[in-house]
Structures are given as C-alpha cells and as structure tokens.
N, C-alpha and C. Protein backbone atom coordinates (compact mmCIF):
# COMPACT_ATOMS: atom_id res chain seq x y z
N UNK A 1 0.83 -1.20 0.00
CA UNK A 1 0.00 0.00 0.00
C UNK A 1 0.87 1.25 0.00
N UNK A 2 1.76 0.87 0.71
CA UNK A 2 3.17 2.18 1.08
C UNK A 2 3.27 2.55 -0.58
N UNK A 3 3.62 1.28 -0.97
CA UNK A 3 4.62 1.37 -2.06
C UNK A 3 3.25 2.32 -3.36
N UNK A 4 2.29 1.77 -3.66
CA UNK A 4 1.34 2.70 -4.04
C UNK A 4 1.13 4.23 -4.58
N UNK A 5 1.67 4.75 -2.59
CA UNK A 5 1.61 6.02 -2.40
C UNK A 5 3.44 7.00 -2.23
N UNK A 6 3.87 6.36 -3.55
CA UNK A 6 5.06 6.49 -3.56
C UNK A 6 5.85 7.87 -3.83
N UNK A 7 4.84 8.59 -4.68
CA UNK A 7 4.55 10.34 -5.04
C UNK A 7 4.44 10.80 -3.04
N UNK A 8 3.81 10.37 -2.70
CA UNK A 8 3.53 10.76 -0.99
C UNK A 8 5.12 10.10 0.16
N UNK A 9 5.43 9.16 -0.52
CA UNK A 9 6.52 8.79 0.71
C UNK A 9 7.76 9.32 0.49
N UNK A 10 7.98 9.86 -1.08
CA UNK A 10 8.79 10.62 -1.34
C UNK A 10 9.03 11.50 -0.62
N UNK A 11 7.65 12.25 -0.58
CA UNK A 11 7.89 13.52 -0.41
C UNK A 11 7.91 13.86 1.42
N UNK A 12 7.59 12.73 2.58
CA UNK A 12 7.65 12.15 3.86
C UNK A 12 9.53 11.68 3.46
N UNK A 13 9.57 11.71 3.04
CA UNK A 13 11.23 10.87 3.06
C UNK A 13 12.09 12.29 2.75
N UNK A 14 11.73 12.97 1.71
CA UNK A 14 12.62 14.26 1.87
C UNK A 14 12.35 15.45 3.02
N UNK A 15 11.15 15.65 3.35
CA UNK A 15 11.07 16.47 4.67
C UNK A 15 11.97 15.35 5.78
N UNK A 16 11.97 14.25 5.76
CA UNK A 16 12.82 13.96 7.31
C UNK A 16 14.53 13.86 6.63
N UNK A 17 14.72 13.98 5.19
CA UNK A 17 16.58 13.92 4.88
C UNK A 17 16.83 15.35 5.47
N UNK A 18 15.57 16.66 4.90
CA UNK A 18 16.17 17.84 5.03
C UNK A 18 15.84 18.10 6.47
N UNK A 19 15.61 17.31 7.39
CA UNK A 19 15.74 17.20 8.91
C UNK A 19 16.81 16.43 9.40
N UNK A 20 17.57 16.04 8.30
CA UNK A 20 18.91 15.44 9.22
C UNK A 20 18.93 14.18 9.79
N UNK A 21 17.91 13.15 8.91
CA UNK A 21 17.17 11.84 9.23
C UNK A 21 17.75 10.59 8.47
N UNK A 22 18.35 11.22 7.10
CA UNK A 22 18.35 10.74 5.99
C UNK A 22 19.60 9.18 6.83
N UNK A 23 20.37 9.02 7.45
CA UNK A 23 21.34 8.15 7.78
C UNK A 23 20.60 7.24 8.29
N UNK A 24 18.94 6.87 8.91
CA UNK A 24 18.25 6.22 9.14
C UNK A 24 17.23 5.47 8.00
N UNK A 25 17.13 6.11 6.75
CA UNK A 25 16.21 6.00 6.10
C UNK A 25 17.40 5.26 5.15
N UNK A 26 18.59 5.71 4.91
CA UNK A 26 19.39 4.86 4.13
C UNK A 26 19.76 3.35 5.19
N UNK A 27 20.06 3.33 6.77
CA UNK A 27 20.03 1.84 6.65
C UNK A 27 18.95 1.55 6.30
N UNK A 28 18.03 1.95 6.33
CA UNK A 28 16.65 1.29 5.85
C UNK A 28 16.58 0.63 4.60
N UNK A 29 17.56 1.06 3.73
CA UNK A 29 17.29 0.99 2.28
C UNK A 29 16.35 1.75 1.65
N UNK A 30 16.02 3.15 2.10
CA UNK A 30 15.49 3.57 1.45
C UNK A 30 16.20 4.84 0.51
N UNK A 31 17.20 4.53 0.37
CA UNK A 31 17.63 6.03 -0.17
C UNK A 31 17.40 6.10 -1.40
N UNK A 32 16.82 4.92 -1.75
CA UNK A 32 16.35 5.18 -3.62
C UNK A 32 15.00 6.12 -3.56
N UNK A 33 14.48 6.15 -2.58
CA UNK A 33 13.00 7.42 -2.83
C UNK A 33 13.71 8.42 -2.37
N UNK A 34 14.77 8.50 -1.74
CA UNK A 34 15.12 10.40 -1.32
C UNK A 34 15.42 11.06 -2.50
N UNK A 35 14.82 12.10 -2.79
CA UNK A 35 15.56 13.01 -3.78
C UNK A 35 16.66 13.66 -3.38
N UNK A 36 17.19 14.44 -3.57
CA UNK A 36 18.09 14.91 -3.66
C UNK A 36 18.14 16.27 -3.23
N UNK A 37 17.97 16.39 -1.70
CA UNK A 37 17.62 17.63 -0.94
C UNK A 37 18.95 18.26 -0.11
N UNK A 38 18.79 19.80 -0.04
CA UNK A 38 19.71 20.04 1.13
C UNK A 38 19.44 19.87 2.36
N UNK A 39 20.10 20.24 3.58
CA UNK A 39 19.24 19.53 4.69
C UNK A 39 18.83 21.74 4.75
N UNK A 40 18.57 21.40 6.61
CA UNK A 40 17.92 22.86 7.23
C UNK A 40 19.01 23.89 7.56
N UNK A 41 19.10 24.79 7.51
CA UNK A 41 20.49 25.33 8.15
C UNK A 41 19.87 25.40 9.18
N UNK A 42 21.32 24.93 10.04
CA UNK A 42 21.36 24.47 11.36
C UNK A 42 20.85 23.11 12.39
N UNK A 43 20.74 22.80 11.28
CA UNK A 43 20.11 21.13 11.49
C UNK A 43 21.34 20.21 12.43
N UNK A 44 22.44 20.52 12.13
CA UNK A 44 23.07 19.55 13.24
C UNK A 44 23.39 20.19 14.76
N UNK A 45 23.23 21.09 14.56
CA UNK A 45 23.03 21.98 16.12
C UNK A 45 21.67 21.12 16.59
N UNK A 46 20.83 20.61 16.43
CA UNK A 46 19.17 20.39 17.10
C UNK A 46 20.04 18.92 17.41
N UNK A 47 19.21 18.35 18.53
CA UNK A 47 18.99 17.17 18.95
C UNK A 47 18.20 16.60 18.15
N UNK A 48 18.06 15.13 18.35
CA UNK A 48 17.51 14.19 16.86
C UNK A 48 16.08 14.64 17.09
N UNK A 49 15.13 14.75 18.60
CA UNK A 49 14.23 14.83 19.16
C UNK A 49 13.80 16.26 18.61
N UNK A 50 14.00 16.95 18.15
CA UNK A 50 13.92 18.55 17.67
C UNK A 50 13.73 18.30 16.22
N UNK A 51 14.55 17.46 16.09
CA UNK A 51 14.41 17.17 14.29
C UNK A 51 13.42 16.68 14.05
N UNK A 52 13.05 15.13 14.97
CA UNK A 52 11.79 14.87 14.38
C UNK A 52 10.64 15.61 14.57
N UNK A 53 10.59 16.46 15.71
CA UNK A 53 9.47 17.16 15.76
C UNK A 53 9.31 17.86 14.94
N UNK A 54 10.05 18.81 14.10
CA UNK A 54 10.30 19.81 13.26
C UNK A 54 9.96 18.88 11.96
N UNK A 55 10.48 18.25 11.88
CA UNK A 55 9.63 17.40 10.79
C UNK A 55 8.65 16.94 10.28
N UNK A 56 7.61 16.31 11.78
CA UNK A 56 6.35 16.13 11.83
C UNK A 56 5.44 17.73 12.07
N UNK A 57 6.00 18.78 12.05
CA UNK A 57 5.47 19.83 11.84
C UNK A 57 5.23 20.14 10.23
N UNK A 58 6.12 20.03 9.81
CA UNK A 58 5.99 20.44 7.83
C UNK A 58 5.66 19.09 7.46
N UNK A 59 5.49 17.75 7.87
CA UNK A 59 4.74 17.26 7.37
C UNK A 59 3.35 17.11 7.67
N UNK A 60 2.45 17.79 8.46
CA UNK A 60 1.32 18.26 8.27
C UNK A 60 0.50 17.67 9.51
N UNK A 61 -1.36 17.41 9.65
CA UNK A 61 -1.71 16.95 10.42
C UNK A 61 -1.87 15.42 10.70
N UNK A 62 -1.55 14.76 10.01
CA UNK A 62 -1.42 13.16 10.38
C UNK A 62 0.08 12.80 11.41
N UNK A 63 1.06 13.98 11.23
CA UNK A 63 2.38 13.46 11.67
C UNK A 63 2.07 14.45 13.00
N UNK A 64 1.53 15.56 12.72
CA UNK A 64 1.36 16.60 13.80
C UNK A 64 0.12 15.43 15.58
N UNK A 65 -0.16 14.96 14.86
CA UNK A 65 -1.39 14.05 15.76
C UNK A 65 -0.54 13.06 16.20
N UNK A 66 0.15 12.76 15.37
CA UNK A 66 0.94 10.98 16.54
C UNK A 66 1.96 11.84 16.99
N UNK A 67 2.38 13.00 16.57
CA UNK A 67 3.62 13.49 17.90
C UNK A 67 2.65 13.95 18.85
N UNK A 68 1.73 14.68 18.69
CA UNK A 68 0.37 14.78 20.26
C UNK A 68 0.68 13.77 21.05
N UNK A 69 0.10 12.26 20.12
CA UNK A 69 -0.12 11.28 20.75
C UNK A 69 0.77 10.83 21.82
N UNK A 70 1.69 10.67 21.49
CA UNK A 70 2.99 10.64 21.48
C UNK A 70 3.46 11.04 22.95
N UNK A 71 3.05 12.10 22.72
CA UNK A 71 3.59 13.80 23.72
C UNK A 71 2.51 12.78 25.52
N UNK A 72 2.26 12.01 25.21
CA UNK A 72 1.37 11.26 26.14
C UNK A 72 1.65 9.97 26.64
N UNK A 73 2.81 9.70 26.26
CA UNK A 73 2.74 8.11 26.25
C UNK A 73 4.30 8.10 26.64
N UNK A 74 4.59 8.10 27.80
CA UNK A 74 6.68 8.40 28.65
C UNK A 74 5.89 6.87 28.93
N UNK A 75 5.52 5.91 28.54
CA UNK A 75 5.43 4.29 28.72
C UNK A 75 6.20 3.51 27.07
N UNK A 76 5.89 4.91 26.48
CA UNK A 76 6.52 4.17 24.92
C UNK A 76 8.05 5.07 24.25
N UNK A 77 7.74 6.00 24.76
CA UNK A 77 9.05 6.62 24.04
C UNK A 77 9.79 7.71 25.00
N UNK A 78 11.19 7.83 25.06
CA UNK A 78 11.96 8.90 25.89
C UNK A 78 11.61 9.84 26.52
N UNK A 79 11.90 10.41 27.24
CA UNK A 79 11.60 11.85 28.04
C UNK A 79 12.12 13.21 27.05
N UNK A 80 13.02 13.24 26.14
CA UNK A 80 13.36 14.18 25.60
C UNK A 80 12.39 14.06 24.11
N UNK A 81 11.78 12.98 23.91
CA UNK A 81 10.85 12.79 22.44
C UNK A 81 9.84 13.84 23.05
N UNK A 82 9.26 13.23 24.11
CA UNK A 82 7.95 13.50 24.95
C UNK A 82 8.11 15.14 24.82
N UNK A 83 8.94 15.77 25.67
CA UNK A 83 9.45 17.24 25.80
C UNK A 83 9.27 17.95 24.27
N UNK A 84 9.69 17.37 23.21
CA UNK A 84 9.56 17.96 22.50
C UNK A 84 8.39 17.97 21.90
N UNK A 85 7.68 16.84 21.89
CA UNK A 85 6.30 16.35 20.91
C UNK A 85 5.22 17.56 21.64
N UNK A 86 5.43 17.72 23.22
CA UNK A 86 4.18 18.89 23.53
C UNK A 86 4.39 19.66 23.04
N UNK A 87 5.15 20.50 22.38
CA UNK A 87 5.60 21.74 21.41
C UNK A 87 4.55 21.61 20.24
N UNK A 88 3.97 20.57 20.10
CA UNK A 88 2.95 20.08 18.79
C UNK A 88 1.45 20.27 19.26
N UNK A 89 1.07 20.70 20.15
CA UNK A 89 0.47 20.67 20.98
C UNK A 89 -0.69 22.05 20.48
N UNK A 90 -0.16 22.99 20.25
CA UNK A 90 -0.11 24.62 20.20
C UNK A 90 0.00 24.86 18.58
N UNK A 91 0.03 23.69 17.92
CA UNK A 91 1.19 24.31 16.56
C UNK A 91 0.25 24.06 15.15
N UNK A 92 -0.43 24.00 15.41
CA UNK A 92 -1.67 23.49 13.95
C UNK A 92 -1.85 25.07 13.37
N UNK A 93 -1.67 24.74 11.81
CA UNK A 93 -2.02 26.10 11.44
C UNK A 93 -3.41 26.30 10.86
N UNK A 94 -3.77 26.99 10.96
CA UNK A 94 -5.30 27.45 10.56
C UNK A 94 -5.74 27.10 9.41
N UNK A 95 -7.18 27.20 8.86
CA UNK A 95 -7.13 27.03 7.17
C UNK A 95 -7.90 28.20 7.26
N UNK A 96 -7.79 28.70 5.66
CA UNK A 96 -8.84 30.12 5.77
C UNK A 96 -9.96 29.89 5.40
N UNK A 97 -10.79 30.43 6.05
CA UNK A 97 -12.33 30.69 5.78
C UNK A 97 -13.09 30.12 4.68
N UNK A 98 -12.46 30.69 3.74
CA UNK A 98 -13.03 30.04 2.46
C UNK A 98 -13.04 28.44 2.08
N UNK A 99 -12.08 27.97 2.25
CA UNK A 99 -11.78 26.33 2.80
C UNK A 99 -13.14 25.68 3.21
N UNK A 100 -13.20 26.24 4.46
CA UNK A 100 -13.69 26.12 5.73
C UNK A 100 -15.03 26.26 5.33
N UNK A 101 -15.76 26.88 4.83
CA UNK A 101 -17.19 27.60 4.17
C UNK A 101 -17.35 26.48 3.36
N UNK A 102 -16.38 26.20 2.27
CA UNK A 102 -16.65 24.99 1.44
C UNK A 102 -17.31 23.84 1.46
N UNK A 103 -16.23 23.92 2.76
CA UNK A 103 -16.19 21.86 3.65
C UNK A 103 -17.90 21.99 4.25
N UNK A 104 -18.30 23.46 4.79
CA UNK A 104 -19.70 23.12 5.55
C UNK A 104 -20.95 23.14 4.46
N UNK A 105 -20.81 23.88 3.16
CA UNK A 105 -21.78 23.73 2.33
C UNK A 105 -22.08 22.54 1.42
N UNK A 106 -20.37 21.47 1.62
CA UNK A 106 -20.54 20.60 0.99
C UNK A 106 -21.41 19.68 2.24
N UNK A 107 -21.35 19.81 3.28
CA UNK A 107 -21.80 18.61 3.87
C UNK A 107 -23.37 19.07 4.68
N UNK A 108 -23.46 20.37 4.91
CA UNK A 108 -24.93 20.78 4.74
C UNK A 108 -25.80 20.95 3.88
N UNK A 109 -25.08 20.91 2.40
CA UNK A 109 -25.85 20.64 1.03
C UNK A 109 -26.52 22.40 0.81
N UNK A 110 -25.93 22.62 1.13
CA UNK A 110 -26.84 24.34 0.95
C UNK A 110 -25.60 25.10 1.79
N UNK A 111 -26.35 26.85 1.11
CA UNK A 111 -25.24 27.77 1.71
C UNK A 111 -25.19 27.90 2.97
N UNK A 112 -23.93 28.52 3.22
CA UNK A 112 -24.12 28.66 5.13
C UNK A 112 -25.17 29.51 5.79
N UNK A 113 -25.66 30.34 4.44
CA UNK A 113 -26.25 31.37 5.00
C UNK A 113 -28.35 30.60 5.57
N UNK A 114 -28.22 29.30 4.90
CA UNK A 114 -29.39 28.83 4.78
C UNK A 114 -29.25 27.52 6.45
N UNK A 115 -28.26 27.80 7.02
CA UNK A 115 -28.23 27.53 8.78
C UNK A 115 -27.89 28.26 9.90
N UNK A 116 -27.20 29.39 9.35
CA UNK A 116 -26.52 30.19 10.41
C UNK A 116 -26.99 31.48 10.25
N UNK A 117 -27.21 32.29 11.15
CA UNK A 117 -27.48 33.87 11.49
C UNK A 117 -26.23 34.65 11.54
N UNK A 118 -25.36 33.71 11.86
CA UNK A 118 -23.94 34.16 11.81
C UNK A 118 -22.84 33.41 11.79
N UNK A 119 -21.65 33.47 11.46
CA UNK A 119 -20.42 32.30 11.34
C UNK A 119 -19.29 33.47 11.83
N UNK A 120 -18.66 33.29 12.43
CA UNK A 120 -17.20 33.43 13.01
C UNK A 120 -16.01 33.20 12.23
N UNK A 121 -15.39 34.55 11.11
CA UNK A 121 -14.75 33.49 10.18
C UNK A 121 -13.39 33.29 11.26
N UNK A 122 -13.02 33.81 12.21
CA UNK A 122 -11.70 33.72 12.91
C UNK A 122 -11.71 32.30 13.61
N UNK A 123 -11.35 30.88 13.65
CA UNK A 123 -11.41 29.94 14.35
C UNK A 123 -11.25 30.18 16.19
N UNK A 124 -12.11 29.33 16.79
CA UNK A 124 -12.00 29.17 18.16
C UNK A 124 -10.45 28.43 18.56
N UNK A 125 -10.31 27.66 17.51
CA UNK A 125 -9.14 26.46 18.02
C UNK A 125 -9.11 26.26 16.70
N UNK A 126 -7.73 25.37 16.62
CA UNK A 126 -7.09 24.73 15.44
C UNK A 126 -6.73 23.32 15.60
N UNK A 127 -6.82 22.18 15.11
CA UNK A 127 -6.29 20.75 15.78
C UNK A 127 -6.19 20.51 14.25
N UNK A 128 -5.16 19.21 14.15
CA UNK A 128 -5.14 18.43 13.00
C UNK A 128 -5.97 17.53 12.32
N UNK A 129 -6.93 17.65 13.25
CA UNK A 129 -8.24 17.07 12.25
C UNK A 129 -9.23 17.83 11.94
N UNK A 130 -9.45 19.47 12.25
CA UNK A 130 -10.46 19.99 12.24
C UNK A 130 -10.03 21.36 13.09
N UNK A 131 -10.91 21.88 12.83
CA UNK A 131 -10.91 23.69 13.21
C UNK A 131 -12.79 23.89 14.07
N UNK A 132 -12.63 24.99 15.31
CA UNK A 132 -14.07 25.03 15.78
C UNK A 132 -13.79 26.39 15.65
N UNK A 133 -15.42 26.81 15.12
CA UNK A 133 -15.78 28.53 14.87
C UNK A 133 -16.86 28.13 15.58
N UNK A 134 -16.90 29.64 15.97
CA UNK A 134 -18.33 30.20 16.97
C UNK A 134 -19.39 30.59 15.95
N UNK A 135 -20.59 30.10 16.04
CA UNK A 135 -21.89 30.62 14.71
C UNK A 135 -23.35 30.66 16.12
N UNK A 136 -24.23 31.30 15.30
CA UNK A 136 -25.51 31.28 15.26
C UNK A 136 -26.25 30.88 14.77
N UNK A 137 -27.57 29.90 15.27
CA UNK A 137 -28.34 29.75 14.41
C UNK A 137 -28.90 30.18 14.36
N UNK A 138 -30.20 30.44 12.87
CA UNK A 138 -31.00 30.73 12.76
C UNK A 138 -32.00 31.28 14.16
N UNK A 139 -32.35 30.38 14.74
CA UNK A 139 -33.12 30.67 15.39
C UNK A 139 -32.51 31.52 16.76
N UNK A 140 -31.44 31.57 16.87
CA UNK A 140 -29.96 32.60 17.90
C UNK A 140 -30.03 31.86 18.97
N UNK A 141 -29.96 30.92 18.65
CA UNK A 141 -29.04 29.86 19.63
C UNK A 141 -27.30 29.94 19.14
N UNK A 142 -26.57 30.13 20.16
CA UNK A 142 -25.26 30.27 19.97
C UNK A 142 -24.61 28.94 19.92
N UNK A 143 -23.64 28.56 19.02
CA UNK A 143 -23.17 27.27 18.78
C UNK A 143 -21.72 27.33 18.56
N UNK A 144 -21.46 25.53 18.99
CA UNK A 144 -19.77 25.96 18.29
C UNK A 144 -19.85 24.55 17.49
N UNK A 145 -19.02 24.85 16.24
CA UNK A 145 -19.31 23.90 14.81
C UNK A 145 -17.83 23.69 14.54
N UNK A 146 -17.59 21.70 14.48
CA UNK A 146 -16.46 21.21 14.44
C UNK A 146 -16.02 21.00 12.76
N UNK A 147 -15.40 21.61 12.41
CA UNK A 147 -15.45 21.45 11.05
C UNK A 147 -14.49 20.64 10.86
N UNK A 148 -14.15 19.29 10.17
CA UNK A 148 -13.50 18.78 9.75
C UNK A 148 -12.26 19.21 8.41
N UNK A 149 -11.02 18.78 8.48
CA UNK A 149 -9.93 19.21 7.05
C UNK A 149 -10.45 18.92 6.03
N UNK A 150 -10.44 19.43 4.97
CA UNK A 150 -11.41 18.84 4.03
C UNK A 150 -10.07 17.21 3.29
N UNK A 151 -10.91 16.49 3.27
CA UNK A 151 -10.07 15.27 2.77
C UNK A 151 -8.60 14.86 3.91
N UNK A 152 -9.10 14.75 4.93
CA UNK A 152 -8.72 14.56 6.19
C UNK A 152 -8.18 13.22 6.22
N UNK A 153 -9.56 12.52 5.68
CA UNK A 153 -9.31 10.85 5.96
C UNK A 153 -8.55 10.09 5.20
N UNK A 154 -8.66 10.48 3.86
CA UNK A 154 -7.80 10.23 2.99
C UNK A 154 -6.78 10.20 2.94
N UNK A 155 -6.37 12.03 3.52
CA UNK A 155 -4.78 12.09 3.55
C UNK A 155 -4.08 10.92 5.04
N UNK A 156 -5.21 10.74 6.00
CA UNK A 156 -4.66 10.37 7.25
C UNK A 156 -4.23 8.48 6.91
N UNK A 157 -5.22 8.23 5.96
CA UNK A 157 -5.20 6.51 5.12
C UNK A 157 -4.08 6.57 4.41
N UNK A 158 -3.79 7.79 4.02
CA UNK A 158 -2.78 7.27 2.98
C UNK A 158 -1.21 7.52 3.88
N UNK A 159 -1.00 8.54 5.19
CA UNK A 159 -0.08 8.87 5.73
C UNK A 159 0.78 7.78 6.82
N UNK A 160 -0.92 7.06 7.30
CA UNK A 160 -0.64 5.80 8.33
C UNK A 160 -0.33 4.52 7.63
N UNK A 161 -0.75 4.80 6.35
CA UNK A 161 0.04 3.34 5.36
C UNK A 161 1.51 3.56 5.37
N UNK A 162 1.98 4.89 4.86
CA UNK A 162 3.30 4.56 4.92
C UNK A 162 4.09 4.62 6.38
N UNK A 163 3.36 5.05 7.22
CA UNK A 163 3.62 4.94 8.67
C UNK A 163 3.80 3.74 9.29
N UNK A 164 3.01 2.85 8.45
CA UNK A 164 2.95 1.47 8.78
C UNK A 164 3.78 0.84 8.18
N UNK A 165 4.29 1.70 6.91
CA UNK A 165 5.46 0.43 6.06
C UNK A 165 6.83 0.71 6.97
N UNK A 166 6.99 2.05 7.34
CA UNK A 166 8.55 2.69 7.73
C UNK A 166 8.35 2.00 9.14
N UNK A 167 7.25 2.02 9.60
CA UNK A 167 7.50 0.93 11.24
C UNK A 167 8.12 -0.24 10.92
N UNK A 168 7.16 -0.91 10.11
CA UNK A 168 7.93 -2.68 9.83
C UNK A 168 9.41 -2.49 8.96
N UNK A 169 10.31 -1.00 8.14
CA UNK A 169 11.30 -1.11 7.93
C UNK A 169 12.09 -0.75 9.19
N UNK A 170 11.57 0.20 10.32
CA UNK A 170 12.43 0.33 11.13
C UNK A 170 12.86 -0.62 12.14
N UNK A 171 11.61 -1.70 12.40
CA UNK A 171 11.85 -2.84 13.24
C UNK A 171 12.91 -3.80 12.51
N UNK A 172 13.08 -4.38 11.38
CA UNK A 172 13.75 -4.84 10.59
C UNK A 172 14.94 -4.33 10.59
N UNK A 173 15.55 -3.16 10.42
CA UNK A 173 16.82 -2.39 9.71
C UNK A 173 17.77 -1.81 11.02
N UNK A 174 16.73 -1.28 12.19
CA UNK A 174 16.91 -0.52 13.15
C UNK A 174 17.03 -1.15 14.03
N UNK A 175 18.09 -1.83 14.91
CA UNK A 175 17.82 -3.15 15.99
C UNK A 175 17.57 -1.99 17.33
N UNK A 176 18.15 -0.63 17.29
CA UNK A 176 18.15 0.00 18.34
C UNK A 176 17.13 0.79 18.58
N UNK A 177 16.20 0.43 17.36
CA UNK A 177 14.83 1.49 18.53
C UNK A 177 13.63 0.18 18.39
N UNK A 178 13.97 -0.99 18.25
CA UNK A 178 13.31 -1.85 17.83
C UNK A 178 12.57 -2.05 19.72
N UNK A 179 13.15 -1.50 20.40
CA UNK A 179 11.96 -2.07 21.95
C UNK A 179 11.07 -0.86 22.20
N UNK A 180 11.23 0.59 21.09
CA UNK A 180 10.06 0.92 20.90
C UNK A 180 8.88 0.42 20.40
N UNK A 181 8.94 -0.63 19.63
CA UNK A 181 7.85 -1.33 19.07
C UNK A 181 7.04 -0.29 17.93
N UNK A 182 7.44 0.20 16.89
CA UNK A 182 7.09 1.06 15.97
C UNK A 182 5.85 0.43 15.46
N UNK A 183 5.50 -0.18 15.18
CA UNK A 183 4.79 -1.07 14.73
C UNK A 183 3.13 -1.00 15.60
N UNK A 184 3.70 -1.66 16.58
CA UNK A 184 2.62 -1.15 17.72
C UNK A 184 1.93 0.08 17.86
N UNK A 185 2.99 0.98 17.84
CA UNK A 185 2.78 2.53 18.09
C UNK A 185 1.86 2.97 16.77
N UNK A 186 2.01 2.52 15.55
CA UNK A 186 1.27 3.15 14.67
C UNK A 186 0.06 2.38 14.65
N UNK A 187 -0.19 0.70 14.84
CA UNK A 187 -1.18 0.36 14.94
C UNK A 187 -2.04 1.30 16.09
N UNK A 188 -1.93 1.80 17.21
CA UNK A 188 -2.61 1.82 18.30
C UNK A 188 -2.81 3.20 17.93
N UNK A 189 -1.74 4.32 17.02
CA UNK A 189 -2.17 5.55 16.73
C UNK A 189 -3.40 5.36 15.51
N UNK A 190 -3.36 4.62 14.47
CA UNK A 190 -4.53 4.37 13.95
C UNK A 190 -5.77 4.20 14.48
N UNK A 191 -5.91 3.25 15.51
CA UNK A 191 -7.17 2.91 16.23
C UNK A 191 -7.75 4.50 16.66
N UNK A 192 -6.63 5.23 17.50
CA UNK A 192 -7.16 6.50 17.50
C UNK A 192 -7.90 7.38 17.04
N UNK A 193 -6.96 7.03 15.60
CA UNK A 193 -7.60 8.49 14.84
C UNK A 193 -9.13 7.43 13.59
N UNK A 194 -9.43 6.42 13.75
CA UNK A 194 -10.36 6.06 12.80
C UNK A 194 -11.45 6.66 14.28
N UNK A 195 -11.33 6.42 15.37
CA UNK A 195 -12.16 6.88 16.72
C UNK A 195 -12.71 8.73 16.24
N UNK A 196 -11.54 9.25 16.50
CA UNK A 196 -11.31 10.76 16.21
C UNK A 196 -12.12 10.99 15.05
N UNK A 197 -11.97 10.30 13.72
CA UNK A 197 -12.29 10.88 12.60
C UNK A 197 -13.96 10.48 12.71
C-alpha cells in the first residue's frame, strides 16, 4: 500500500533527509525514494528529538497528531521525544475561511447562509483534524461547529500506510529502537484516529 503512495513517501522521506534523518532511512534501504535535498540550516546543532518534531510539523496533520499522541505516552518513548512532541500541541495552522465555508456547504448541502445567522470566520481552536468557529443559528441559539480538514481521511489513510510500512522497515533495519515497538505505536495511533475521525 506504502509502495502505491510512492509520489507521498517521497515527499515524507525528503522532509525527514532535510531534517537530518536521511542516515536512518538509508540503513533502511530507502535512499532510492530520497531526492536529492539540502538539509535545514542548522540542522546539526538540534537534537535528533527537535528534528523529528520539526519534521512532523511540515509534514502536516497526520504526523502533527501521533507526535500529540505521542507527547502522552513516557510508557513508549523517551523523556526528551515527549518534551519535545508537547511543542505540537499549540502548533496546527489554521485554514482560511473560504476552505472552511466549502467543507460546511458541501456537507450541509446548501449555503451557510441557509443555517446560520452568523459564522465566526476567525477559528476558536485549530487541531489536525479539524478547526471550531463560533456561529448562530438561525433561530440565535449560539453554537460551536467542528469542522472537519477537508479530505482529512484520505490524507490520514494514505499517511498511516506509509507509517505502517517505515514501522515494519524500522523494526527490521533498526535493531536499536526496535523495543520501541514502531509497529505497535502506529497500529494503536490508527485505532485512535479512525475513533477521532
């Protein structure tokens, strides 16, 4: 399935080389999908734990959610992973309005203006699966409306496949993070987010 979404693991394989990752992904055998990137300036100044976080930041909300997860679990991974993963915590970036207006007319089937008295285009909160704005309804009852990413699930199916292939290469290739149980960790972050979604 990894292999499939190979346009996508590419491009997961060069955000973690130009994080200073790439010496993991080659024992892996993967250095035939890295392109041919520079890394970050200043990338070997950071601890590895900085890198990956910084990584799972530009790679978006599926990577941004298992470092959350993550940021929760000093039973599965280091104290300095942990430290850094709450930094992910705070860090979702917004989508604009218009997006956002889209995703609710596609799934209310009509304009916004034909449920709400009012919409909030400034978000309440930001998370990697979804954004909450403050609205009115019609009738001025005050509400708060969870709007989902648009194509959320998709991207999150297609992100935890290759999440799932690079676990079973890291258990294989990697003998030293192998009593993290990578494998585990993405199965049990999946269960999560099919819950979440």
């Amino acid at each position: 399935q990894a292999v499939k979404n190979v346009q996508r693991l590419r491009a997961i394989l060069a955000v973690f080389g130009r994080h200073g990752l790439e010496e993991f992904l080659i024992r892996m055998g993967l250095e035939r999908y890295l392109p041919g990137s520079s890394k970050e300036d200043g990338v070997e100044n950071r601890t590895l734990p900085e890198r990956l976080r910084m990584a799972f930041e530009q790679l978006g909300p599926t990577f941004v959610k298992l470092g959350q997860l993550l940021s929760n679990r000093p039973d599965m991974i280091p104290e300095p992973f942990i430290e850094e993963f709450k930094k992910l915590q705070d860090n979702v970036a917004t989508l604009p309005f218009e997006t956002i207006r889209i995703q609710i007319e596609k799934e209310l089937q009509g304009p916004i203006s034909s449920f709400f008295a009012d919409f909030q285009t400034l978000p309440l909160a930001s998370a990697s699966i979804g954004q909450v704005h403050q609205a009115r309804l019609l009738d001025g009852t005050d509400v708060v409306v969870k709007v989902q990413r648009p194509d959320i699930e998709h991207t999150i199916k297609q992100d935890v496949s290759i999440l799932s292939f690079l676990a079973s290469m890291m258990e294989k290739y990697l003998p030293e993070i192998r009593f993290l149980s990578p494998v585990q960790i993405v199965e049990e972050f999946f269960k999560t987010l099919q819950y979440e979604l």
